[in-house]
Protein backbone atom coordinates (compact mmCIF):
# COMPACT_ATOMS: atom_id res chain seq x y z
CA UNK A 1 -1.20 -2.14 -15.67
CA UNK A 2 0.33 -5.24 -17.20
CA UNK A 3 4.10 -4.53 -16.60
CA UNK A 4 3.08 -3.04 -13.23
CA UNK A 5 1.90 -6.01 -12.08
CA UNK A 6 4.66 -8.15 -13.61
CA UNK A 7 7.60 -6.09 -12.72
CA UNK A 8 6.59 -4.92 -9.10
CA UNK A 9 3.91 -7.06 -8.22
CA UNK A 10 5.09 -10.53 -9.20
CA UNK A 11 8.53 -11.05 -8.96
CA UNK A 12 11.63 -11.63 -6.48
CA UNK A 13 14.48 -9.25 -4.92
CA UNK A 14 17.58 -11.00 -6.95
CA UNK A 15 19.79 -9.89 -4.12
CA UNK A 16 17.44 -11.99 -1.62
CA UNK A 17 16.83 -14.59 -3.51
CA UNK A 18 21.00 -14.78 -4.44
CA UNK A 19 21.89 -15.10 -1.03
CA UNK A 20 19.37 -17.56 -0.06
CA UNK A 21 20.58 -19.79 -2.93
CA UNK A 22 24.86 -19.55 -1.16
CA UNK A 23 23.25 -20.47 2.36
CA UNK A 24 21.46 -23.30 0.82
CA UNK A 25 24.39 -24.39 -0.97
CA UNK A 26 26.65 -23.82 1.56
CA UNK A 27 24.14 -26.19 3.71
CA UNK A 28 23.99 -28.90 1.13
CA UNK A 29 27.91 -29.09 0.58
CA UNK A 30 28.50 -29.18 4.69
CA UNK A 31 25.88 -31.82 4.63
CA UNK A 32 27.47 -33.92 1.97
CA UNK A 33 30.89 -33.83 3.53
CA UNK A 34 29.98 -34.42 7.42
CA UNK A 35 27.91 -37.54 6.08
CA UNK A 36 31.43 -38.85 3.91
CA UNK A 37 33.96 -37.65 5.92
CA UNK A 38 32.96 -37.28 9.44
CA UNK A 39 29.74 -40.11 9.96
CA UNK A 40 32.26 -42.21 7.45
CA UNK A 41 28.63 -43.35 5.16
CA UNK A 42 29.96 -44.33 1.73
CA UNK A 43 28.19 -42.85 -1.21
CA UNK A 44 28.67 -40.85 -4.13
CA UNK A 45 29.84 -37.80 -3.39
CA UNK A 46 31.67 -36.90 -5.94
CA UNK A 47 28.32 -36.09 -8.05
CA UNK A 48 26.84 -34.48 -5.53
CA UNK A 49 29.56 -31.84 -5.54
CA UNK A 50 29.41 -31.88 -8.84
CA UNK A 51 25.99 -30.71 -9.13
CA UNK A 52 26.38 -27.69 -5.82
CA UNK A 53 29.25 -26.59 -8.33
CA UNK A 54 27.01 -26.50 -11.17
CA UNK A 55 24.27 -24.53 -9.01
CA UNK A 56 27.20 -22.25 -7.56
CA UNK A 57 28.45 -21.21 -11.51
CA UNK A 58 24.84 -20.96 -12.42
CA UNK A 59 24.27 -18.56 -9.12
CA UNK A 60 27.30 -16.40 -9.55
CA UNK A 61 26.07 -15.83 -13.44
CA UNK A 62 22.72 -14.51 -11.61
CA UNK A 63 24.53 -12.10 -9.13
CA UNK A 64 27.05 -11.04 -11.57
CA UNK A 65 25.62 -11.09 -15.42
CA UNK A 66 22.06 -10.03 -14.90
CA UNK A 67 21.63 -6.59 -14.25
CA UNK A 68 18.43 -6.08 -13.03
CA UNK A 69 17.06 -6.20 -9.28
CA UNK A 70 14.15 -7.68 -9.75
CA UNK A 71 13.54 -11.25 -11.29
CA UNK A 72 10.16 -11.19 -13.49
CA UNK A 73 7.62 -13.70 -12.68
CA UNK A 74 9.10 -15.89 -16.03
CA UNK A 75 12.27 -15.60 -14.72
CA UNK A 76 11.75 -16.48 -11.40
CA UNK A 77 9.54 -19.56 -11.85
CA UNK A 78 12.77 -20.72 -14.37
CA UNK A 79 14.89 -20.32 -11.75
CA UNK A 80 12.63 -21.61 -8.84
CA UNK A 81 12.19 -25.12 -11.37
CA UNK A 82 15.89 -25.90 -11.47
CA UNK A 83 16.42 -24.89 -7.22
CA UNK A 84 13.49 -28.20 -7.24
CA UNK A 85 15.30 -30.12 -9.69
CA UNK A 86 19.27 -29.65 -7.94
CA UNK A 87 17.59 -31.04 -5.08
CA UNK A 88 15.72 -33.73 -6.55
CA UNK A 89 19.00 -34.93 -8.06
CA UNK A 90 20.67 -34.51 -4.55
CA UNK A 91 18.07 -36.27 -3.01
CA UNK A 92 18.13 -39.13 -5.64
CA UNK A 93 21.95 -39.80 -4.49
CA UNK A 94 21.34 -40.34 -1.16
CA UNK A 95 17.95 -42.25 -0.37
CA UNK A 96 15.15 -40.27 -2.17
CA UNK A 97 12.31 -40.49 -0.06
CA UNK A 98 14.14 -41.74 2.60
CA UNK A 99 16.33 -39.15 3.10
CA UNK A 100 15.25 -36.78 6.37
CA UNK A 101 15.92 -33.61 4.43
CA UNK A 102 13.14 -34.78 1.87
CA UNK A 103 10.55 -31.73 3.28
CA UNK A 104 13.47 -28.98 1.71
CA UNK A 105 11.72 -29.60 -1.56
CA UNK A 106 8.60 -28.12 -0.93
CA UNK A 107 10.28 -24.70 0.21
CA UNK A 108 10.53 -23.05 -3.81
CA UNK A 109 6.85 -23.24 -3.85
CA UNK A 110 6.01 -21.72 -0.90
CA UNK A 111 8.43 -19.00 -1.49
CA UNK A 112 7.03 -18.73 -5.04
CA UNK A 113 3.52 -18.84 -3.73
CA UNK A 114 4.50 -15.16 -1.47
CA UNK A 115 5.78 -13.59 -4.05
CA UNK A 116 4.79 -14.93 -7.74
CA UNK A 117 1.65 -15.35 -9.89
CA UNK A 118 -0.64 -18.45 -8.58
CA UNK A 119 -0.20 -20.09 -12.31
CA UNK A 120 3.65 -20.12 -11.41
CA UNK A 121 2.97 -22.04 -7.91
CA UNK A 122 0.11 -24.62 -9.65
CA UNK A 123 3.49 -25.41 -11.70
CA UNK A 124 6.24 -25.56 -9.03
CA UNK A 125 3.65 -27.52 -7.05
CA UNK A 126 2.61 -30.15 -10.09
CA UNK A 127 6.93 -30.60 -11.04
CA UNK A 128 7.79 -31.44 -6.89
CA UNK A 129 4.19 -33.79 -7.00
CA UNK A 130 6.20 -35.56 -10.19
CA UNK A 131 9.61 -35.62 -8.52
CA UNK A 132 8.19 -36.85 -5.02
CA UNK A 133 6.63 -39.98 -7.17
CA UNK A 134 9.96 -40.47 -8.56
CA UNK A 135 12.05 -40.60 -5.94
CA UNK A 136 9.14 -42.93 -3.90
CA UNK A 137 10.24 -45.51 -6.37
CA UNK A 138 13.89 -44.36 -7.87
CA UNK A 139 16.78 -43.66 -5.77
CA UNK A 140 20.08 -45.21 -4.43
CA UNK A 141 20.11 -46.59 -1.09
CA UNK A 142 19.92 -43.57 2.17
CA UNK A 143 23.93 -43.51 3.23
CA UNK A 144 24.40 -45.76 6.38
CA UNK A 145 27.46 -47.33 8.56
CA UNK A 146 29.14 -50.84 7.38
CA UNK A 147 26.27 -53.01 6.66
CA UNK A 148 23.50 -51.80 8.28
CA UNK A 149 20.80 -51.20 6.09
CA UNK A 150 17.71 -48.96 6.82
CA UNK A 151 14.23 -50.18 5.76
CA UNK A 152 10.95 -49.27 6.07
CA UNK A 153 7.78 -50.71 5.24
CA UNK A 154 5.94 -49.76 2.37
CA UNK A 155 3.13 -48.37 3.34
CA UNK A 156 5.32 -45.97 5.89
CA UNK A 157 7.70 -45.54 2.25
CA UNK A 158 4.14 -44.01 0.17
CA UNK A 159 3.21 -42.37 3.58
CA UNK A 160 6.29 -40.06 3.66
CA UNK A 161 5.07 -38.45 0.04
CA UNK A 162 1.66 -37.84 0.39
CA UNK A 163 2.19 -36.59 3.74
CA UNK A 164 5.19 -33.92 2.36
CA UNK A 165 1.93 -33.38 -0.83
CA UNK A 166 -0.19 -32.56 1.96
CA UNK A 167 1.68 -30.03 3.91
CA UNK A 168 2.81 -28.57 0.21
CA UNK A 169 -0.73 -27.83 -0.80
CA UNK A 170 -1.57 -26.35 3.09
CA UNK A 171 1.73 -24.03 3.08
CA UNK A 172 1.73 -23.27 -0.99
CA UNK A 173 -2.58 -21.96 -0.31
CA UNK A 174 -1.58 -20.31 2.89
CA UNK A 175 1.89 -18.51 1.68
CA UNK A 176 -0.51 -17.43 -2.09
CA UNK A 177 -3.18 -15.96 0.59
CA UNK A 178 -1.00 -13.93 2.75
CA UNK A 179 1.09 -12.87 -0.24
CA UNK A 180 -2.33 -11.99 -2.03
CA UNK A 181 -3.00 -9.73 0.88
CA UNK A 182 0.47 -8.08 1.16
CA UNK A 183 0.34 -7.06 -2.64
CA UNK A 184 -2.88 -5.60 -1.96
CA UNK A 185 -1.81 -3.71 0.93
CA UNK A 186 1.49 -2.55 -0.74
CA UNK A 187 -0.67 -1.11 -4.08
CA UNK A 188 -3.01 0.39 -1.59
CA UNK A 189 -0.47 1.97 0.00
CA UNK A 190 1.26 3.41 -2.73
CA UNK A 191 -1.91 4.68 -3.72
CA UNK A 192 -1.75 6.60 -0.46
CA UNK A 193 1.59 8.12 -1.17
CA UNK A 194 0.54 8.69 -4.87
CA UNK A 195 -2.37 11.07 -3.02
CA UNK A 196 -0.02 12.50 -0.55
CA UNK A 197 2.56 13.54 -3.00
CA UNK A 198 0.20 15.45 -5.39
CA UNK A 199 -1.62 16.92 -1.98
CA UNK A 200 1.83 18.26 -0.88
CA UNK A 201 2.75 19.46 -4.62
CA UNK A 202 -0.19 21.62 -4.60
CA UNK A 203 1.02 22.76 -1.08
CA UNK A 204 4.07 23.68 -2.65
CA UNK A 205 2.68 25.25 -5.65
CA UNK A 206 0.57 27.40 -3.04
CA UNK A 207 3.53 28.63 -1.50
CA UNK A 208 5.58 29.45 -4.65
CA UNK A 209 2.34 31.25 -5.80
CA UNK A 210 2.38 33.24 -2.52
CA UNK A 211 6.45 34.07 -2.28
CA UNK A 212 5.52 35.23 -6.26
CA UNK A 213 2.77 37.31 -5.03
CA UNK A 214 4.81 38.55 -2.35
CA UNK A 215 7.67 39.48 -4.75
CA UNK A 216 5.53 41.08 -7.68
CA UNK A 217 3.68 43.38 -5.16
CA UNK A 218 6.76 46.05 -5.77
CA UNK A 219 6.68 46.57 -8.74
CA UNK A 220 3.27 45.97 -9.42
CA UNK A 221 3.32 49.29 -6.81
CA UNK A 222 5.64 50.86 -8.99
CA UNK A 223 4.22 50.58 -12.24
CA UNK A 224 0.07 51.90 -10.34
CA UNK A 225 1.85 55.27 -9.18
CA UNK A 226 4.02 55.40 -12.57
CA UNK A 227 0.67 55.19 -14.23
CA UNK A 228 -0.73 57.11 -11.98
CA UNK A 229 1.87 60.18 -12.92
CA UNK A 230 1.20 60.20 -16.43
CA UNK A 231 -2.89 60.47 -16.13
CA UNK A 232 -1.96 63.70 -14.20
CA UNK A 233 0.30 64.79 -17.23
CA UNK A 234 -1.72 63.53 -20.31
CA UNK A 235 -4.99 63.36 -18.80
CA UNK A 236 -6.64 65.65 -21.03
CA UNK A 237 -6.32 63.88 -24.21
CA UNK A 238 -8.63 61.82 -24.47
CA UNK A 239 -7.33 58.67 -26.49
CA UNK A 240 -4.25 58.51 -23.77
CA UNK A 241 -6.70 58.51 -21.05
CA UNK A 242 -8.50 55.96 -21.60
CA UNK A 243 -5.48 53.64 -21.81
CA UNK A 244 -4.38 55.16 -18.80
CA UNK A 245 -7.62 54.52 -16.85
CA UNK A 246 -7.28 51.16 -18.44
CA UNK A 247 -3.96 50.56 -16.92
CA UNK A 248 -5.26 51.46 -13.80
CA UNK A 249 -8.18 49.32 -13.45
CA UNK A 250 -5.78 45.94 -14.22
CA UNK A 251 -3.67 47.40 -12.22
CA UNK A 252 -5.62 47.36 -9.27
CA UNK A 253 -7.38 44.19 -10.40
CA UNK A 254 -3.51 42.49 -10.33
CA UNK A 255 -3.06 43.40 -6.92
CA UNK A 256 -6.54 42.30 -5.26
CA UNK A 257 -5.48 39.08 -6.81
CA UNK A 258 -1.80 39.04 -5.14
CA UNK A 259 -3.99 39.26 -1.75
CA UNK A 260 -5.80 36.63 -2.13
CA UNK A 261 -2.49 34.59 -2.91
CA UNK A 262 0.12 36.00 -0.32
CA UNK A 263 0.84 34.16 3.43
CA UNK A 264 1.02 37.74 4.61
CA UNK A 265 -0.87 37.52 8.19
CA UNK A 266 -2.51 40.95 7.79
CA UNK A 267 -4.33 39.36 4.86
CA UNK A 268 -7.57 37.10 6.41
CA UNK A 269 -7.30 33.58 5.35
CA UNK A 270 -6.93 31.69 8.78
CA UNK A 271 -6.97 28.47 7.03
CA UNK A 272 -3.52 28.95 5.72
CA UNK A 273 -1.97 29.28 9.50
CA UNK A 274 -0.31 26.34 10.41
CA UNK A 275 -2.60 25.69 13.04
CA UNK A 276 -6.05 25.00 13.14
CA UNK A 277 -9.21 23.86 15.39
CA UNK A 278 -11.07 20.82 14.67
CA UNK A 279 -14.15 22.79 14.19
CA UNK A 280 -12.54 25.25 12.01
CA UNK A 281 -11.15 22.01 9.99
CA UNK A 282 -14.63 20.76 9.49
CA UNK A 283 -16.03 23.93 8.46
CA UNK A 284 -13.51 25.04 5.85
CA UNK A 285 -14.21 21.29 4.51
CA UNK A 286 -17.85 21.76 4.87
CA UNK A 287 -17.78 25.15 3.20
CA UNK A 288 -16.11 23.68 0.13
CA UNK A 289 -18.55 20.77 -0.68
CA UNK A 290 -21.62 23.39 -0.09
CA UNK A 291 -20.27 25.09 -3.46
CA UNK A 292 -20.25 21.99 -5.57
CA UNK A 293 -23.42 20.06 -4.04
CA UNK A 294 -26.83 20.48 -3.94
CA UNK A 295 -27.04 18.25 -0.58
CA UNK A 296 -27.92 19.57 2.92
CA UNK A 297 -25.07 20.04 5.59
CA UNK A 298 -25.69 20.72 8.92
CA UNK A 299 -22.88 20.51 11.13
CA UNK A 300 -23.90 20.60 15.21
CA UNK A 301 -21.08 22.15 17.38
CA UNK A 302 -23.29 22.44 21.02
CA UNK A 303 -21.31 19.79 22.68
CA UNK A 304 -17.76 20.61 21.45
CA UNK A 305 -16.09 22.70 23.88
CA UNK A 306 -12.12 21.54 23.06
CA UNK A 307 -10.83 24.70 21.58
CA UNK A 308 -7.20 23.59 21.46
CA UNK A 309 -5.71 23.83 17.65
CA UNK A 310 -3.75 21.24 16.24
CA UNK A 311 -1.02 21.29 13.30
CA UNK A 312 -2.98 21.78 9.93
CA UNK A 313 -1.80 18.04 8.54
CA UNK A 314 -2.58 17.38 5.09
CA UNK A 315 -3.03 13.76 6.35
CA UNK A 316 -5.74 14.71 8.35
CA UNK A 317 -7.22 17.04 5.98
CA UNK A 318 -7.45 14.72 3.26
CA UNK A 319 -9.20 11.72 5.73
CA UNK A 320 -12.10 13.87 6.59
CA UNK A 321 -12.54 15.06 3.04
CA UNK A 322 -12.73 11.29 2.28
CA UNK A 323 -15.42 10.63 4.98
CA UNK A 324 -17.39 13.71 4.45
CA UNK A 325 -17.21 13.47 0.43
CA UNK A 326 -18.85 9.55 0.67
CA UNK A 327 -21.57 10.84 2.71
CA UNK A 328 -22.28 13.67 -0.25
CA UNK A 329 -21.52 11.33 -2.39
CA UNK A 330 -24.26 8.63 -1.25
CA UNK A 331 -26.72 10.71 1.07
CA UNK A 332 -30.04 11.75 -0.52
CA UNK A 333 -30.42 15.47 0.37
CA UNK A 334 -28.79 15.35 3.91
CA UNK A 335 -25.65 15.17 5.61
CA UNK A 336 -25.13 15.78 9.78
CA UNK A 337 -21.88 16.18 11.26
CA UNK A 338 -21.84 16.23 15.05
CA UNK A 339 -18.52 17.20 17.19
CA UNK A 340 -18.38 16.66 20.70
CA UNK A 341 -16.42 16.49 22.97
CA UNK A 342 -15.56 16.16 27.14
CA UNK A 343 -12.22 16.20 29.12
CA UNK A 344 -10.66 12.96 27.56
CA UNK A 345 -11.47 12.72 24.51
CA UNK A 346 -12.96 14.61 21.08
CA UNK A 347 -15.42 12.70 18.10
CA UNK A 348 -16.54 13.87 14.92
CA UNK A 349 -19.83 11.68 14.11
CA UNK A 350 -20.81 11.97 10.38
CA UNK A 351 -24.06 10.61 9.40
CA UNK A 352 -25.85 10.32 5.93
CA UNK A 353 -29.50 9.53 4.74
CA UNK A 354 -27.94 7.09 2.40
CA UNK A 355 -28.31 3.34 1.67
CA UNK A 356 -26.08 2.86 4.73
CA UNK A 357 -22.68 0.36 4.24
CA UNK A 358 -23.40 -2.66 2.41
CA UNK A 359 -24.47 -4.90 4.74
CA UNK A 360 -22.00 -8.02 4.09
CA UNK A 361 -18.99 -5.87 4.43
CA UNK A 362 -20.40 -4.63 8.01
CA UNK A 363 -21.05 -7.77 9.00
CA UNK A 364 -18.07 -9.25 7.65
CA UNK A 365 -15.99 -6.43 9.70
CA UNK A 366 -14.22 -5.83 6.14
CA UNK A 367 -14.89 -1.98 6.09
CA UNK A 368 -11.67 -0.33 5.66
CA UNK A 369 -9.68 -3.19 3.53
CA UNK A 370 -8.55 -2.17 0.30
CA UNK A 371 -9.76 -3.36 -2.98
CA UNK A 372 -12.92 -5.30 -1.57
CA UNK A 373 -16.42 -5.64 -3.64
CA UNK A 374 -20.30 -5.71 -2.34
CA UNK A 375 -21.60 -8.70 -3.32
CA UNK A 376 -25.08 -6.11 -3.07
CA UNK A 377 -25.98 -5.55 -6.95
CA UNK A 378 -27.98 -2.03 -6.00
CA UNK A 379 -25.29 0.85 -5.61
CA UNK A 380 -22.68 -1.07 -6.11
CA UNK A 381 -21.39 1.24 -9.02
CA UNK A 382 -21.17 4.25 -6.01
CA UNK A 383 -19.79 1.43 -3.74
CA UNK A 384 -16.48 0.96 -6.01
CA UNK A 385 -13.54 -1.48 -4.53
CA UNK A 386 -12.86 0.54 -0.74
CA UNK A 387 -10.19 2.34 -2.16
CA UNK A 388 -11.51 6.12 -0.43
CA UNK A 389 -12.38 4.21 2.58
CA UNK A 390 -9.32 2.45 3.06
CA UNK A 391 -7.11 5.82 2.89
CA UNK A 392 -9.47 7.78 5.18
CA UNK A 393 -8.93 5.68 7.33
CA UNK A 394 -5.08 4.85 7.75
CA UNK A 395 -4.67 9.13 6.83
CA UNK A 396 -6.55 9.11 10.14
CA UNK A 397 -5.87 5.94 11.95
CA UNK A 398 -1.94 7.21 11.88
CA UNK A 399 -2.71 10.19 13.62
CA UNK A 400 -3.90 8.35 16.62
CA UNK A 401 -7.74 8.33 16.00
CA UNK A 402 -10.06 5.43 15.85
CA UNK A 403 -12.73 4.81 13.62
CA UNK A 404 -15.65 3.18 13.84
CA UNK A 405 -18.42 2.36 11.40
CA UNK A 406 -21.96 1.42 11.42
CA UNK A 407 -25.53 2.02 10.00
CA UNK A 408 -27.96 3.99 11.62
CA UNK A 409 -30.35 2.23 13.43
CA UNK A 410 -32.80 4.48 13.48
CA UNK A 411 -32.62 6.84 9.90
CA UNK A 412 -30.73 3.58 7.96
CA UNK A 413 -27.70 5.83 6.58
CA UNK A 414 -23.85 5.46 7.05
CA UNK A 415 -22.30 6.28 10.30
CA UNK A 416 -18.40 7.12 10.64
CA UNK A 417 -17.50 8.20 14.01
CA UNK A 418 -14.15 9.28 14.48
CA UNK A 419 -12.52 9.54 18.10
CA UNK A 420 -9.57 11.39 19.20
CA UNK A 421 -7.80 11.17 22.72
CA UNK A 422 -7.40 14.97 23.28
CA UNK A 423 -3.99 14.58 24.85
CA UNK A 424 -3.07 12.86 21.34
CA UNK A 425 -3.74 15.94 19.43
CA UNK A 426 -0.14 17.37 20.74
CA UNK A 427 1.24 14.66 18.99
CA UNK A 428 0.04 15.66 15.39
């Protein structure tokens, strides 16, 4: 898990962060050179090319020498240290705190703070605090025309600093949060496609085992009525027969079990077809829980009258099966699963005799974010981090239904009520 999160979920796109570097550089070196040659402000310019050519060799060793696409955290924070530095020096040239441009510095951290460990932006964040102290109280004079001199007082001078440390600490807390979020979201997610990929591997495996079944049924033909023959020649001796009736039997047995694998239509299994009810959908799901569980399921179809069928989607499949395995998983003895629907619009309702949704994550809204903890001690073992809920939900969400959750008021248990738009289901 260590090198997982260091190599995917801490560290920068080297091709990004590359090109980012020439723009700035290319910025800085512009800058320098409409200010000496253009404004006509004497300073020394000389060094501060000096130092963009330094950055530029050290840049085109990054792009060109190292190899890899991603930057580890170590690496980047390295890097990230000396793109603070550069422009501290720069910045010490030409008026230190003075200079307008002064706010660039804090940009590293919040980049770092997006995309890198927290520890690495507490240090990017500590070395700019040091350098903005320096350059308060070190730095040659801000370039200006003939001798005209800028000054300001010294309380605006300490102003400028803790103002810049102020907006650093806001942006840095802000750009960790957000990037704290999106790393959660992205390992979610490729949980989802983890699922997804072994869901359709089995699909696949289903279908090899049927074009298998499908091509051993020949001979498998062939060797029953070959068998079949030689009991008619050699029935009479006994020792013979008895293979031959063996032979028979397994032969038989072989081919009952080709059935129940082939896609051949004549064979009942409507499941397989490609299309599929919503009520059949639940069932079959239904069905398959009832063999494992000792739980109740009743499933009310009264007020469901929508019998159009809808591509059987592995997406949507595996959604309900989330939804409908919690409730087994936390009811006591019974689960209910109501479908109804009217001209507009179809719902599945789901509803357990449970402990019902912790109640600070229903409150809270929070039902349905990944990797999020009950702060409820009872159950929260069974609760786990969101994970099941969290795919169910965008399995389903992305085929345009909406999900709602609450507790029941009047038995206490979860509620998950799922809504379709019936002129949506031609879209799955």
């Amino acid at each position: 898990m260590e090198f997982f999160k260091t190599s995917n979920l801490y560290s920068l796109n080297k091709n990004t962060y590359v090109n980012l570097r020439w723009i700035a550089y290319f910025g800085q070196l512009i800058t320098i050179l409409t200010v000496q040659f253009i404004l006509g402000f004497s300073f020394n310019y000389i060094a501060c090319i000096c130092i963009i050519a330094i950055s530029a060799i050290i840049n085109l060793h990054l792009q060109f020498k190292i190899k890899s696409n991603q930057l580890n955290n170590y690496f980047s924070t390295i890097y990230l240290i000396y793109d603070i530095f550069q422009l501290g020096v720069l910045l010490f040239l030409t008026g230190g705190i003075t200079n307008p441009f002064i706010f660039l510095i804090i940009v590293p951290a919040v980049f770092c703070a997006q995309y890198l460990h927290f520890l690495s932006s507490i240090i990017l964040v500590l070395f700019i605090i040091i350098i903005l102290f320096l350059l308060t109280f070190l730095f040659y004079e801000l370039p200006h025309p003939g001798t005209l001199h800028f000054h300001a007082p010294n309380y605006y001078l300490y102003a400028i600093p803790i103002s810049i440390v102020i907006g650093l600490i806001f942006l840095v807390y802000f750009g960790y949060k957000f990037g704290e979020e999106s790393r959660i979201r992205k390992k979610a997610y490729d949980k989802i496609q983890e699922l997804m990929a072994k869901e359709n591997e089995l699909l696949s495996l289903g279908g090899q085992a049927a074009a298998a079944a499908h091509s051993l049924g020949t001979p498998l033909s062939t060797i029953l009525l070959t068998v079949k023959e030689l009991k008619k020649e050699y029935g009479n001796q006994t020792k013979i027969s008895k293979d031959l009736d063996l032979l028979v039997s397994q032969s038989l047995r072989c081919r009952d079990i080709l059935k129940k694998l082939t896609l051949n239509p004549n064979i009942e299994d409507e499941f397989i077809d490609s299309n599929i009810s919503l009520k059949e959908c639940v069932k079959e799901i239904v069905s398959s829980y009832r063999e494992i569980s000792n739980k109740e399921f009743f499933i009310n179809l009264e007020n469901y009258k929508n019998a159009m069928k809808i591509h059987k989607s592995v997406e949507i499949i595996y959604g309900l099966r989330n939804f409908i395995g919690n409730a087994n998983k936390f009811s006591k003895k019974r689960i209910d699963i109501s479908l109804r629907s009217d001209a507009t619009t179809s719902n599945i309702l789901i509803r357990d005799d449970g402990p019902g949704f912790p109640k600070d994550l229903i409150d809270k809204q929070r039902l349905g974010e990944p990797y999020i903890r009950t702060i409820n001690k009872k159950n929260i073992s069974k609760y786990g981090l969101g994970l099941g809920t969290f795919i169910g939900k965008t399995l389903l969400e992305k085929n345009f239904a909406n999900i709602i959750f609450k507790n029941s008021e009047k038995k206490g248990g979860a509620e998950v009520l799922i809504k379709w738009k019936n002129k949506d289901f031609k879209k799955i």
